[in-house]
C-alpha atoms as a PDB file:
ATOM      1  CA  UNK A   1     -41.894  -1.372 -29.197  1.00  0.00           C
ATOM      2  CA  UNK A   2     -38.783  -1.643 -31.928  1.00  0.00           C
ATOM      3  CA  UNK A   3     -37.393   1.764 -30.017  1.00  0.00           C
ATOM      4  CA  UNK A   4     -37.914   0.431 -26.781  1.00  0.00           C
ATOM      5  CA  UNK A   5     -35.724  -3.038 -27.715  1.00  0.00           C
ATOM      6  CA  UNK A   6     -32.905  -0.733 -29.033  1.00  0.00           C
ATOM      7  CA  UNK A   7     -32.838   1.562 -25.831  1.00  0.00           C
ATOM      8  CA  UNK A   8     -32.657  -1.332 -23.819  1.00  0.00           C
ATOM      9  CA  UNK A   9     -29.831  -3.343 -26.119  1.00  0.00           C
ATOM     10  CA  UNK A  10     -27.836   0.056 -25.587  1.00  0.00           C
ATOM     11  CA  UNK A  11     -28.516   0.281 -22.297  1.00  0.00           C
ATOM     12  CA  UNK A  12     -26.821  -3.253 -22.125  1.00  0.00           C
ATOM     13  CA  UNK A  13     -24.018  -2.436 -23.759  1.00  0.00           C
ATOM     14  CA  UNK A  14     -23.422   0.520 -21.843  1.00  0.00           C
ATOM     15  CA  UNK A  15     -23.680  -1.516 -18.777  1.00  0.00           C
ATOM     16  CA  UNK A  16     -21.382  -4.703 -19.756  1.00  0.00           C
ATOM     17  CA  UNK A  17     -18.773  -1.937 -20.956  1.00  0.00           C
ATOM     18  CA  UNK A  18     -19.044   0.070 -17.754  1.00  0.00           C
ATOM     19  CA  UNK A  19     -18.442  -3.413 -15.991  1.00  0.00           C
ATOM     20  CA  UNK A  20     -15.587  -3.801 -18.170  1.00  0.00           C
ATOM     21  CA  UNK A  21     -13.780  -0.802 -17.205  1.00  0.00           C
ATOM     22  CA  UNK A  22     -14.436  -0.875 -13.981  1.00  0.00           C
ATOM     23  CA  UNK A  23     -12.787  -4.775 -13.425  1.00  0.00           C
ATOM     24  CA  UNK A  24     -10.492  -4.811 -16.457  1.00  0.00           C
ATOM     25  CA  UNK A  25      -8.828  -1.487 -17.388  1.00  0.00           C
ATOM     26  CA  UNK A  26      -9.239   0.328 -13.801  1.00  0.00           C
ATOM     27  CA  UNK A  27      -6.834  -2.211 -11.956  1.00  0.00           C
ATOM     28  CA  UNK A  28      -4.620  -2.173 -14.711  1.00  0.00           C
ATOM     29  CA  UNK A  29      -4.323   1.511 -14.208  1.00  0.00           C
ATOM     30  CA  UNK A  30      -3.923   1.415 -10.886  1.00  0.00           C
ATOM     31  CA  UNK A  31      -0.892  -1.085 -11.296  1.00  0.00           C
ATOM     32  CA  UNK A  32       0.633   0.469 -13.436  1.00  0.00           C
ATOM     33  CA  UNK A  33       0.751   3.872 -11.106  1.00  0.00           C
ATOM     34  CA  UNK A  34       1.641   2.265  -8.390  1.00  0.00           C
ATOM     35  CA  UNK A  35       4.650   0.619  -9.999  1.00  0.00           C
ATOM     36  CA  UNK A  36       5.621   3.943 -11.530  1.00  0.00           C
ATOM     37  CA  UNK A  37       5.734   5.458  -7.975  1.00  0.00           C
ATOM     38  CA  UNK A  38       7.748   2.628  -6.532  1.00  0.00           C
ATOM     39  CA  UNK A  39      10.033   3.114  -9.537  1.00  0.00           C
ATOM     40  CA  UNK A  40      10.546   6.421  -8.865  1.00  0.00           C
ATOM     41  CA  UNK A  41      11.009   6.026  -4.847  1.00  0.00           C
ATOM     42  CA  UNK A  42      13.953   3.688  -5.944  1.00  0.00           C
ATOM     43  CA  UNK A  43      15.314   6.395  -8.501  1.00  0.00           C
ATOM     44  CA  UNK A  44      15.462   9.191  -6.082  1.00  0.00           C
ATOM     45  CA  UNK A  45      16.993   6.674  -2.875  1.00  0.00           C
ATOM     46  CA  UNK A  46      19.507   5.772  -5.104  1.00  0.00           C
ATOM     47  CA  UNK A  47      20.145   9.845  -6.528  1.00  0.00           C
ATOM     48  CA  UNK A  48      20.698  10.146  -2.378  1.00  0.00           C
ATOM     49  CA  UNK A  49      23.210   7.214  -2.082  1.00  0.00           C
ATOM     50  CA  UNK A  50      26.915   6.705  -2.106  1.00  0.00           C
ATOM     51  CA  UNK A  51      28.653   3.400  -2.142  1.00  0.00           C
ATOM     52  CA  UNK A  52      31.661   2.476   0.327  1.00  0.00           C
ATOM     53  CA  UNK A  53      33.391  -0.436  -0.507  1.00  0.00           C
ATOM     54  CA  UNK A  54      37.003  -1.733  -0.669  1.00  0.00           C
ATOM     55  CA  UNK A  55      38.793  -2.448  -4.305  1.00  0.00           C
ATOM     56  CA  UNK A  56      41.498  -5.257  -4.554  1.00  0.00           C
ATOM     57  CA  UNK A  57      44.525  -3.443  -2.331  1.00  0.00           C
ATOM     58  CA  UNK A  58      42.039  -2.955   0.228  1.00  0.00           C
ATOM     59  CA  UNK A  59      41.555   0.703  -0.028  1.00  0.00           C
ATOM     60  CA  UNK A  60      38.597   2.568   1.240  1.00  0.00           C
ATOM     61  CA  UNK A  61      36.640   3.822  -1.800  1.00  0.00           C
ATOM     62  CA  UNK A  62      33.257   5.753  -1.745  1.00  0.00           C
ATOM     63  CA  UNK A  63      31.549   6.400  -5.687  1.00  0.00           C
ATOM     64  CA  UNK A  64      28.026   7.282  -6.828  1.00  0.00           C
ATOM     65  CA  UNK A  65      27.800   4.012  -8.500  1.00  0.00           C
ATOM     66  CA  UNK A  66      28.329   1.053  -6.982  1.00  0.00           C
ATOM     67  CA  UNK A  67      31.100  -1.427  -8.042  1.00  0.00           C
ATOM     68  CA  UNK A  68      30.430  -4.352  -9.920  1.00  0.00           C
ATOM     69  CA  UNK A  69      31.322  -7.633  -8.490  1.00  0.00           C
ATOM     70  CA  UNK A  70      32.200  -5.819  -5.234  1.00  0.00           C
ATOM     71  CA  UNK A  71      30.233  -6.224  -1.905  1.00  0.00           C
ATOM     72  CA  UNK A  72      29.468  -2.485  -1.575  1.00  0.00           C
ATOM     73  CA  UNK A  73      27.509  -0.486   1.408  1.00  0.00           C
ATOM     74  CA  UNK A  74      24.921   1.866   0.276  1.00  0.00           C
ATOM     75  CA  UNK A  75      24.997   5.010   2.284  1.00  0.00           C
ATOM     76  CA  UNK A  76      22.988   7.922   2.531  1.00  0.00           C
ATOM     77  CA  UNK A  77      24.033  11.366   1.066  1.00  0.00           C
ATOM     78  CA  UNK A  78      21.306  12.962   3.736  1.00  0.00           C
ATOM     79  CA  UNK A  79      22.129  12.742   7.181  1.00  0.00           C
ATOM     80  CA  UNK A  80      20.107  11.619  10.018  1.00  0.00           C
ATOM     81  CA  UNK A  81      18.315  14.092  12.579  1.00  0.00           C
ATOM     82  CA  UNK A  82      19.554  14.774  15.645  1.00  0.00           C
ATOM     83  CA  UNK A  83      22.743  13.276  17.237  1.00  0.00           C
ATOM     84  CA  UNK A  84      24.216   9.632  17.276  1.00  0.00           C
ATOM     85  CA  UNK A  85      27.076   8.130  18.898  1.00  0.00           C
ATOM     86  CA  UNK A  86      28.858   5.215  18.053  1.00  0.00           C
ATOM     87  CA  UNK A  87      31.713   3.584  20.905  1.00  0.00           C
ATOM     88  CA  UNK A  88      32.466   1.808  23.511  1.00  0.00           C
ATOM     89  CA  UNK A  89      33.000   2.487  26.941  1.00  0.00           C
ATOM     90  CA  UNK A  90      36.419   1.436  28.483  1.00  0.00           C
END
C-alpha cells in the first residue's frame, strides 16, 4: 500500500511539472524565438539598405548609416524584378 502512495505522489509530480512546462517555460521559448527571428529580419533589411538624404547645403547624400537628426529615405541595395517606369506623359 506505502509503494503504491509513493508511485502515485510521483506520478503527481510528474504530472503538475509536465503541466508546468508545457504553460510556463514552452511559451516563453517560443517568444523568445520568435523575437530572435524578427531581430534578425531587421538586421539583415537594414545590411540591404542605403540612406538618401540631404545635409545642411542641400546636397544629395546616400551612406550605409543613416544620419542623425536628418529625415533620411531608406533604400534598398537589391533591386526590384522586372522593369519599372517612373514619368509623365506630355
Amino acid at each position: 500500500m506505502m509503494k503504491q502512495a509513493g508511485i502515485l505522489m510521483l506520478a503527481i509530480v510528474a504530472a503538475v511539472a509536465a503541466w508546468w512546462w508545457f504553460t510556463q517555460e514552452m511559451p516563453r521559448r517560443q517568444h523568445a524565438r520568435e523575437v530572435a527571428a524578427e531581430m534578425a529580419a531587421v538586421q539583415a533589411e537594414r545590411a540591404n539598405s542605403l540612406y538618401r538624404w540631404r545635409d545642411a547645403d542641400g546636397n544629395l547624400q546616400v551612406t550605409q548609416a543613416p544620419p542623425k537628426g536628418r529625415k533620411y529615405e531608406r533604400i534598398s541595395r537589391t533591386p526590384k524584378p522586372g522593369m519599372e517606369v517612373h514619368g509623365t506623359s506630355e
